[in-house]
N, C-alpha and C. Protein backbone atom coordinates (compact mmCIF):
# COMPACT_ATOMS: atom_id res chain seq x y z
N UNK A 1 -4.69 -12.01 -10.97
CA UNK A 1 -4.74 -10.61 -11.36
C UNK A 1 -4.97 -9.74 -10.12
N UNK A 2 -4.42 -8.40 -10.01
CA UNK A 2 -4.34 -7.92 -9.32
C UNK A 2 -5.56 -6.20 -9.00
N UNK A 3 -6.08 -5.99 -8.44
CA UNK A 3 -7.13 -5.03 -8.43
C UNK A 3 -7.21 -3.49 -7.72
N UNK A 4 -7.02 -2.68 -8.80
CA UNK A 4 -6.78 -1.18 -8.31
C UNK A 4 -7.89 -0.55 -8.43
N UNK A 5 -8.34 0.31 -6.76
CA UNK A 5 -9.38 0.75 -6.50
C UNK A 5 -9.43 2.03 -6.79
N UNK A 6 -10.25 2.75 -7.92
CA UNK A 6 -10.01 3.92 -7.67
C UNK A 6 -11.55 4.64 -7.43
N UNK A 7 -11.99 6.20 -6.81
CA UNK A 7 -13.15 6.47 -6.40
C UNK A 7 -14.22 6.59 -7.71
N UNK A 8 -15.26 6.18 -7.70
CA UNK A 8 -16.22 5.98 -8.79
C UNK A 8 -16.51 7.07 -9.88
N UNK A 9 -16.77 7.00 -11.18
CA UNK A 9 -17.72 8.08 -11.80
C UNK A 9 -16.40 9.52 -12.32
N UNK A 10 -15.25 8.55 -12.11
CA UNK A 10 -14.58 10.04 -12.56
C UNK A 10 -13.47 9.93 -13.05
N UNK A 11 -13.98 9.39 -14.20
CA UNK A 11 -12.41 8.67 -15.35
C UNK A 11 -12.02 10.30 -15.48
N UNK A 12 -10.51 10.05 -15.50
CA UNK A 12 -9.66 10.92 -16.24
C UNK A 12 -9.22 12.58 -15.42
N UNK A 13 -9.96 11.90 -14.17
CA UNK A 13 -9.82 12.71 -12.74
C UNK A 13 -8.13 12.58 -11.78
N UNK A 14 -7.29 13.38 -12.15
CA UNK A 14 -6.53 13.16 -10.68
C UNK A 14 -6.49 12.94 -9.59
N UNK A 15 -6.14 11.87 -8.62
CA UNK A 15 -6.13 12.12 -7.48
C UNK A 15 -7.41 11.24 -7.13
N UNK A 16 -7.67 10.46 -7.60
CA UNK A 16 -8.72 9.32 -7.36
C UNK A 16 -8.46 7.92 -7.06
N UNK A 17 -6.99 7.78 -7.27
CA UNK A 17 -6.79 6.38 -6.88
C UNK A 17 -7.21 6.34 -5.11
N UNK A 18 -7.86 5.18 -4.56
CA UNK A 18 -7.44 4.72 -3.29
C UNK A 18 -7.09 3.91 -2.49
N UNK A 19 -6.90 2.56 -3.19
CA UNK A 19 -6.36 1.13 -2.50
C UNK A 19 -6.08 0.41 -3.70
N UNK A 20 -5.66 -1.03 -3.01
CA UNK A 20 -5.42 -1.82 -3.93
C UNK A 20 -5.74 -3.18 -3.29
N UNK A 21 -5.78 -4.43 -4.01
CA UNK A 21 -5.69 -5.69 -3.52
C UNK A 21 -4.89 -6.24 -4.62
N UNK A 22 -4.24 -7.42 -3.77
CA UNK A 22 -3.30 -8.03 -5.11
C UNK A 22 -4.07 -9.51 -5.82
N UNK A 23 -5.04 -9.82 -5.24
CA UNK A 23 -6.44 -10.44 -5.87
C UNK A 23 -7.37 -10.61 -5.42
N UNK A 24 -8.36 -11.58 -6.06
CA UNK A 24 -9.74 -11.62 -5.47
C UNK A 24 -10.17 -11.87 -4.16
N UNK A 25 -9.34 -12.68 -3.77
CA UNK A 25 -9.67 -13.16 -2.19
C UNK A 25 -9.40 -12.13 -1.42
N UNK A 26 -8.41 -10.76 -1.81
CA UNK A 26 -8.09 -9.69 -0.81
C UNK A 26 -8.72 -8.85 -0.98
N UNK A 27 -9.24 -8.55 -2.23
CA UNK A 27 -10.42 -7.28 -2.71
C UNK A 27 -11.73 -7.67 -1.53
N UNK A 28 -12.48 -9.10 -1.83
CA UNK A 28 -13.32 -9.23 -0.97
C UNK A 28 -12.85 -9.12 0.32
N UNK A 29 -11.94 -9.23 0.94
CA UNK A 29 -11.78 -8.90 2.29
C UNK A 29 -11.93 -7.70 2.93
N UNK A 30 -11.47 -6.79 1.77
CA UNK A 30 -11.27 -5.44 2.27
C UNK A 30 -12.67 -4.58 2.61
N UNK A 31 -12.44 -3.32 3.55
CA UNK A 31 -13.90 -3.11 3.72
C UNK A 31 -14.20 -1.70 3.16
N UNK A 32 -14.87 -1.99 2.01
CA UNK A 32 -15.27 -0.99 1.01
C UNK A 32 -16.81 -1.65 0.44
N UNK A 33 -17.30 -0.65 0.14
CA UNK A 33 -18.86 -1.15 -0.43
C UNK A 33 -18.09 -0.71 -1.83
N UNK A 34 -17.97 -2.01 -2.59
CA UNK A 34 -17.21 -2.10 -3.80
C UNK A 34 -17.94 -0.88 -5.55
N UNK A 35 -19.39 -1.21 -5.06
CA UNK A 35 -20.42 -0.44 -5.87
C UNK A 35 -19.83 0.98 -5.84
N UNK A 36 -19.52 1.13 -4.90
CA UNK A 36 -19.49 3.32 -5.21
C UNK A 36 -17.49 2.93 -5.91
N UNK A 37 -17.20 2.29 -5.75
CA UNK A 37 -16.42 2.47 -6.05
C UNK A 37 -15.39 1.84 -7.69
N UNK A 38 -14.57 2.64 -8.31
CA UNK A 38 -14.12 1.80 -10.02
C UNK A 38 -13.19 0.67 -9.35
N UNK A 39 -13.39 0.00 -9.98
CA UNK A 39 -12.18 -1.50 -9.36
C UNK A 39 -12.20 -2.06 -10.92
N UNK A 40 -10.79 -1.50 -10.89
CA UNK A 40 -9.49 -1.97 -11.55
C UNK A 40 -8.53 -3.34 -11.92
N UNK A 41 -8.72 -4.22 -12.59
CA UNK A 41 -8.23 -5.42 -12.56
C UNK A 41 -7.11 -5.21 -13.71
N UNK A 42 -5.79 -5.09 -13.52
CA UNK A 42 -4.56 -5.37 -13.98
C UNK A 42 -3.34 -6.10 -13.49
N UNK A 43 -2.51 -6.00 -14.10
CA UNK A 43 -1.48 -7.20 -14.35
C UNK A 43 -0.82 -7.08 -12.43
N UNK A 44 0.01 -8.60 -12.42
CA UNK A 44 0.61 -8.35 -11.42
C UNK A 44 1.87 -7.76 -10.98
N UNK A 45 2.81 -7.33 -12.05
CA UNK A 45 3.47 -6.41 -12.62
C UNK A 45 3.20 -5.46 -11.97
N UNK A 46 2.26 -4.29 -12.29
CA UNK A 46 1.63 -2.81 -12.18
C UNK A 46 1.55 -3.35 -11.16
N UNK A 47 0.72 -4.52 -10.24
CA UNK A 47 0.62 -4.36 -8.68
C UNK A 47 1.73 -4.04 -8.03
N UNK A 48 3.02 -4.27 -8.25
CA UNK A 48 4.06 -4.88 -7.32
C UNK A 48 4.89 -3.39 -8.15
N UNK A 49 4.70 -2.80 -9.03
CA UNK A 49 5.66 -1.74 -8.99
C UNK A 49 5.03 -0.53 -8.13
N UNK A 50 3.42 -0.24 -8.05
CA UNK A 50 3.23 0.31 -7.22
C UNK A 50 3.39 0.27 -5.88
N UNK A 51 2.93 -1.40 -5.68
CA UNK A 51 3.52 -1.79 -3.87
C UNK A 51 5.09 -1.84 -3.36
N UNK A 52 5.62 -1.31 -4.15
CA UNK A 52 7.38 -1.12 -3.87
C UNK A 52 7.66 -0.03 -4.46
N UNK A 53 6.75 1.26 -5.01
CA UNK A 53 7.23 2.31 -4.83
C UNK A 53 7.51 3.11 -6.07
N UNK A 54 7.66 2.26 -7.37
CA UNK A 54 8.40 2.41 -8.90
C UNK A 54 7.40 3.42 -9.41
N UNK A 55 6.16 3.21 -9.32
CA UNK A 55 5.16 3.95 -9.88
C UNK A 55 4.15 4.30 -8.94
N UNK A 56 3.02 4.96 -9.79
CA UNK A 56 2.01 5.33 -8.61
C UNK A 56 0.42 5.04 -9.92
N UNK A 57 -0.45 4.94 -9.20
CA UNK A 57 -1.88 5.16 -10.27
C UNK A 57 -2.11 6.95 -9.91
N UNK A 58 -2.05 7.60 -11.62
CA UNK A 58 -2.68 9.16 -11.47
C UNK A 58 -4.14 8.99 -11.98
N UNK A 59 -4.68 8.06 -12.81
CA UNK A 59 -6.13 8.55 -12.80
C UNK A 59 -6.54 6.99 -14.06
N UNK A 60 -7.73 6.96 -14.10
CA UNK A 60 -7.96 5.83 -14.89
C UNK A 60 -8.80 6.66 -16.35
N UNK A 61 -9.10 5.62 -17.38
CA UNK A 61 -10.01 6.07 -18.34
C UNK A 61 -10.89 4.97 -18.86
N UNK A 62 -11.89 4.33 -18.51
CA UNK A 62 -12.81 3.46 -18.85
C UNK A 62 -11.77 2.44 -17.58
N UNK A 63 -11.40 1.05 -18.10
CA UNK A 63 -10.65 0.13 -17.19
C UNK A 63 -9.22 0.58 -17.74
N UNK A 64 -8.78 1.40 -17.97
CA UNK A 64 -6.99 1.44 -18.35
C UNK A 64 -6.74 2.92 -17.20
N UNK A 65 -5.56 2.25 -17.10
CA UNK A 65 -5.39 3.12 -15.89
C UNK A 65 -3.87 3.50 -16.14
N UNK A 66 -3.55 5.01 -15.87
CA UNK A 66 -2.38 5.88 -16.27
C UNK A 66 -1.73 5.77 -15.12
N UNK A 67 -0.27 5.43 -15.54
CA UNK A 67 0.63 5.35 -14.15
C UNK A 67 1.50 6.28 -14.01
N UNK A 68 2.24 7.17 -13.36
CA UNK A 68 3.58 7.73 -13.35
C UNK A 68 4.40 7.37 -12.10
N UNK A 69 5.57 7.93 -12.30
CA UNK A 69 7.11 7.40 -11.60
C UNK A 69 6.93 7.86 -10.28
N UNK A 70 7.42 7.18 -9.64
CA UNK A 70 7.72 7.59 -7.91
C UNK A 70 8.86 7.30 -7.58
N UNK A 71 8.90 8.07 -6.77
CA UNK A 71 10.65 7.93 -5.94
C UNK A 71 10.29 8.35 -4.00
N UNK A 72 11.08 7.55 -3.65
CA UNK A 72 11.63 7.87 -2.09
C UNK A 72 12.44 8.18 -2.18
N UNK A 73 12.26 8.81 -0.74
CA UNK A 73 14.30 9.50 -0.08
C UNK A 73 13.45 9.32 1.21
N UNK A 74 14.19 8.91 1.93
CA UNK A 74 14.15 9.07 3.34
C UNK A 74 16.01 9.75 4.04
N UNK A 75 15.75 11.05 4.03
CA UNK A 75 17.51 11.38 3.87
C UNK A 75 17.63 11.08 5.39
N UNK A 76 16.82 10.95 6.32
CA UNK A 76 16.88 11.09 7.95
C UNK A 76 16.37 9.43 8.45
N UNK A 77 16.65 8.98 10.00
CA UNK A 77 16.33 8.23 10.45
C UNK A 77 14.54 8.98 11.15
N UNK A 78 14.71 10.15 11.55
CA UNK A 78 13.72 10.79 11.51
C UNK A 78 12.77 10.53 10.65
N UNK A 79 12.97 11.15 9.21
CA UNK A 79 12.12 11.28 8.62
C UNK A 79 11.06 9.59 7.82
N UNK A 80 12.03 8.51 8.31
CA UNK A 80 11.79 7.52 8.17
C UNK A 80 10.41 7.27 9.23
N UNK A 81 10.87 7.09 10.06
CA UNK A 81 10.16 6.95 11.49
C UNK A 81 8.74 7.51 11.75
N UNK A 82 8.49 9.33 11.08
CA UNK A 82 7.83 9.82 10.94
C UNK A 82 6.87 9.09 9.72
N UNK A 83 7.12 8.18 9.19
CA UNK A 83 6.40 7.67 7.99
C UNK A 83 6.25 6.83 8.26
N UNK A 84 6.62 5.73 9.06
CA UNK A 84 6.08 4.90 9.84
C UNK A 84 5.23 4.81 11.04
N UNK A 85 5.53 5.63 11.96
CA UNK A 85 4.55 6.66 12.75
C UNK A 85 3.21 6.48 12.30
N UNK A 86 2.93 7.41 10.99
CA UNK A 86 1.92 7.67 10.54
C UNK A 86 1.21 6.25 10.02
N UNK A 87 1.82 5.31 9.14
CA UNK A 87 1.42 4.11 8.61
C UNK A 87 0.88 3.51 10.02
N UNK A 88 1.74 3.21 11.19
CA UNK A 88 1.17 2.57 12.07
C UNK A 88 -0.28 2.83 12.64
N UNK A 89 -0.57 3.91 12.68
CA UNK A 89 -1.59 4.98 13.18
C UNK A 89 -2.65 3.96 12.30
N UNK A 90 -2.56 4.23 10.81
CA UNK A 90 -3.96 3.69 10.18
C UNK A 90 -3.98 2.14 10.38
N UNK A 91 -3.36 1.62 10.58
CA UNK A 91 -3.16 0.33 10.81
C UNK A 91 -3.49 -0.59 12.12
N UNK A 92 -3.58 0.50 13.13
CA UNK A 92 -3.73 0.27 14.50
C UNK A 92 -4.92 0.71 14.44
N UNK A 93 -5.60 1.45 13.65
CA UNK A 93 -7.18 1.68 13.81
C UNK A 93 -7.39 0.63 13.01
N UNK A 94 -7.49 0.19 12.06
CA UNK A 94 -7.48 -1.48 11.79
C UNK A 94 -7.88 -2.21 12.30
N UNK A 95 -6.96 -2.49 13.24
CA UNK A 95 -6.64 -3.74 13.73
C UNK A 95 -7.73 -3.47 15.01
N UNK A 96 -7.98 -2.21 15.46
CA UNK A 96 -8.92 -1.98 16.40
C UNK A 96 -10.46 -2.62 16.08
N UNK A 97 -10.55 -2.02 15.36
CA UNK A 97 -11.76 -2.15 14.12
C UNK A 97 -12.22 -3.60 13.90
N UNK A 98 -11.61 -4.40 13.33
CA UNK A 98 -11.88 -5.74 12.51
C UNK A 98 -10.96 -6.84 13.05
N UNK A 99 -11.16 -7.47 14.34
CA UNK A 99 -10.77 -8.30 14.38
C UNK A 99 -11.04 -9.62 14.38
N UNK A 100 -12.18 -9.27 13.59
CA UNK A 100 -12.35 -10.54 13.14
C UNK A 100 -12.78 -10.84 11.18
N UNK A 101 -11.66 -9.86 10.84
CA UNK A 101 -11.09 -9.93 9.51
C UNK A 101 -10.13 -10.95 9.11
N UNK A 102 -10.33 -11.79 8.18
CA UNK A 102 -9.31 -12.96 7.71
C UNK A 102 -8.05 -11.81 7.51
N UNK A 103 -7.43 -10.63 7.19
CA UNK A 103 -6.43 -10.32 7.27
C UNK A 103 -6.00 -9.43 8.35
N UNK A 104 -6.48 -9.79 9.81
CA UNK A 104 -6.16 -9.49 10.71
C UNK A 104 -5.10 -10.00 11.24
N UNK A 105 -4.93 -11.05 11.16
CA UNK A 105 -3.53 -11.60 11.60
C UNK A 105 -2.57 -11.09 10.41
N UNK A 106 -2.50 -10.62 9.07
CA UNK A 106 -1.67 -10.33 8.71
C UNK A 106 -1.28 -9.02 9.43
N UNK A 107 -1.83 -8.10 9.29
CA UNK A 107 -1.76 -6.85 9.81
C UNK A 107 -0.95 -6.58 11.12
N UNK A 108 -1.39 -7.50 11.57
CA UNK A 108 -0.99 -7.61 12.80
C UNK A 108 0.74 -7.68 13.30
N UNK A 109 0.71 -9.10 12.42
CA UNK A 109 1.99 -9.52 12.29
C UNK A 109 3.15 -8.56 11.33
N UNK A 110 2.45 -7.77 10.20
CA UNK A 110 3.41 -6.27 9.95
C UNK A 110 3.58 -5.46 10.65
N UNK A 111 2.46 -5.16 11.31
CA UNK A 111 2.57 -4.19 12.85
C UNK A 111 3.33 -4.43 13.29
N UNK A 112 3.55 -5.68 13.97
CA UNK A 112 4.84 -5.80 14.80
C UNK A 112 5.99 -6.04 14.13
N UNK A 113 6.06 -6.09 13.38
CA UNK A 113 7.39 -6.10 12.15
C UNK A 113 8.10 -4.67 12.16
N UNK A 114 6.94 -3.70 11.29
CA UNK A 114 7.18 -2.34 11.88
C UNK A 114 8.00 -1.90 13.37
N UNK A 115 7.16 -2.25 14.37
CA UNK A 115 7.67 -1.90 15.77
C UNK A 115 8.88 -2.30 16.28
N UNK A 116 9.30 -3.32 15.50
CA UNK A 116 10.52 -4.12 16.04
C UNK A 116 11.39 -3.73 15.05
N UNK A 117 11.41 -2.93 13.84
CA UNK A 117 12.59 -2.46 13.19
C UNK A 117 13.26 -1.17 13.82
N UNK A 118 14.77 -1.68 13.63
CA UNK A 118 15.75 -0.60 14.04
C UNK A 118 16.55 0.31 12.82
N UNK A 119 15.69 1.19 13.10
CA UNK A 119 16.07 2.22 12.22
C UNK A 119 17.82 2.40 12.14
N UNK A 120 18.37 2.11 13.22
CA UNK A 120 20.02 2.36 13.56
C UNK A 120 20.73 1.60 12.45
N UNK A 121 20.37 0.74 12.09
CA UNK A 121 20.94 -0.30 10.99
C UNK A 121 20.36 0.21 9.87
N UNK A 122 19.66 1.26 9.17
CA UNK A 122 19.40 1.27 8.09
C UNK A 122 20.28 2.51 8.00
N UNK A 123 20.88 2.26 6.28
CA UNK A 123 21.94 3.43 5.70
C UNK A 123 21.38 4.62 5.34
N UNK A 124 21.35 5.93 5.40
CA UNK A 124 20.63 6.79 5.39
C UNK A 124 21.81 8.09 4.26
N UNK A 125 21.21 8.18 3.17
CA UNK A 125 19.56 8.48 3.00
C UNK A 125 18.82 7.14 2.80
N UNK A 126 17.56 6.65 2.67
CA UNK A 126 17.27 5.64 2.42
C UNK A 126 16.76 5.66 1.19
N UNK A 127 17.25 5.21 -0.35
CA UNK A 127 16.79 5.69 -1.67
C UNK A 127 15.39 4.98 -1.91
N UNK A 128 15.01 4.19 -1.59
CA UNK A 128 14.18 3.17 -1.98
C UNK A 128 12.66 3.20 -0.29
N UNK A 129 11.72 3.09 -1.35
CA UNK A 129 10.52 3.20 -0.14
C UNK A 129 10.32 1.52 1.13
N UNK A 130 10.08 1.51 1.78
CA UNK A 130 9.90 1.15 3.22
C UNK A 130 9.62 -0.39 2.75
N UNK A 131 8.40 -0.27 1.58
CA UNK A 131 7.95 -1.62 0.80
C UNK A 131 9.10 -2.19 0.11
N UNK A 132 10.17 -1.44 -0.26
CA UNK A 132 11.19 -2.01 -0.84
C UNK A 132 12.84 -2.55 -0.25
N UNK A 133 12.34 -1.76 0.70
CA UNK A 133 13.37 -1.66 1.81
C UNK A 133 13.26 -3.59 2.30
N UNK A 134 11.85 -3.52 2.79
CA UNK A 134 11.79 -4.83 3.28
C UNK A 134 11.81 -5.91 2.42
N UNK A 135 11.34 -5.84 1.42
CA UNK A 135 11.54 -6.94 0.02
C UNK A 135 13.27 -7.25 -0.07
N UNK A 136 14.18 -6.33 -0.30
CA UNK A 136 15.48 -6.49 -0.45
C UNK A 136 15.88 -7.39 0.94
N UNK A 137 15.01 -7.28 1.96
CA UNK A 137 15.70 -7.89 3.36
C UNK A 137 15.11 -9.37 3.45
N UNK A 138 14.37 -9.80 2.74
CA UNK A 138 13.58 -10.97 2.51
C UNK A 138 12.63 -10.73 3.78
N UNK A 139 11.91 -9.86 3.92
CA UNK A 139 10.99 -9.56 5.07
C UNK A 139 9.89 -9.33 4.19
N UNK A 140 8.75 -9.60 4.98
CA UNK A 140 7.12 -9.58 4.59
C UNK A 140 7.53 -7.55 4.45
N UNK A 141 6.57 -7.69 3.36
CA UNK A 141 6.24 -6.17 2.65
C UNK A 141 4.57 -6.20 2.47
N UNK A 142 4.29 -4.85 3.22
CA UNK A 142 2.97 -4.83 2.33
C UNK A 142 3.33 -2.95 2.42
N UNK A 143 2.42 -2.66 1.28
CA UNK A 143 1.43 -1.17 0.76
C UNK A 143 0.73 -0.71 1.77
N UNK A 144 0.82 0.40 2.42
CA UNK A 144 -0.46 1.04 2.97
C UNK A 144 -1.37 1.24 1.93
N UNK A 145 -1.32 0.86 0.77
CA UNK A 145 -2.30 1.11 -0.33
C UNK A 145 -3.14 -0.09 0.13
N UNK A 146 -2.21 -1.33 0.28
CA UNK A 146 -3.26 -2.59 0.46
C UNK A 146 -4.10 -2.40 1.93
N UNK A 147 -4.12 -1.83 2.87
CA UNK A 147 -4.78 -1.91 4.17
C UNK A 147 -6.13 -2.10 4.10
N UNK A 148 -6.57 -3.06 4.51
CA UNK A 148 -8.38 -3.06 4.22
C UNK A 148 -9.17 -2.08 4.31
């Protein structure tokens, strides 16, 4: 089962989701003092449509949690880049941070996944988000939702 974090004490609040893990062994990894925060245990389904983009979490109510639709466009090689840019940024403070986190070597190894993609080969607009982009390529995908 898969575990959606959202901020404590405020069912039925917008704008409260903030991470995710896709199970137990990754929830404990991550670095959150789990107490202040609602943690969410649903299907692995709902994990993987949010980590590729299909949906999003808008707010929870007791443990059930309301989803709606998402969409990408990346119409530019630019505007791609710029969103990776930014992903790298939190990720590289990461990796600064915790290296001696059991998912440090993952991180790591997306990092450089990231750095080494050539935007020149991707068809633009790009309909589908970055997580999905790489799933279709049989390449490791993760969520900036999942980042510890």
């Amino acid at each position: 089962m898969a575990f959606f974090i959202f901020t404590g004490n405020l069912d039925n609040i917008t704008g409260t989701f903030y991470r995710m893990a896709e199970d137990q062994s990754y929830l404990n990894n991550m670095n959150i003092t789990q107490s202040i925060y609602k943690i969410i245990e649903d299907s692995q389904s709902n994990f993987e449509t949010v980590k590729y983009g299909t949906k999003f979490p808008i707010s929870y109510n007791e443990n059930t949690i309301t989803y709606g639709d998402s969409s990408y466009l990346f119409s530019t090689k630019e505007q791609l880049n710029n969103y990776i840019n930014y992903y790298k940024k939190d990720i590289q403070q990461f990796l600064d941070n915790n290296k001696n986190n059991s998912l440090f070597n993952t991180w790591q190894n997306y990092y450089n996944q990231l750095n080494s993609l050539n935007l020149n080969n991707i068809s633009y607009p790009l309909n589908t988000s970055l997580e999905q982009y790489f799933k279709d390529q049989n390449q490791t995908s993760l969520s900036p939702l999942q980042l510890p």
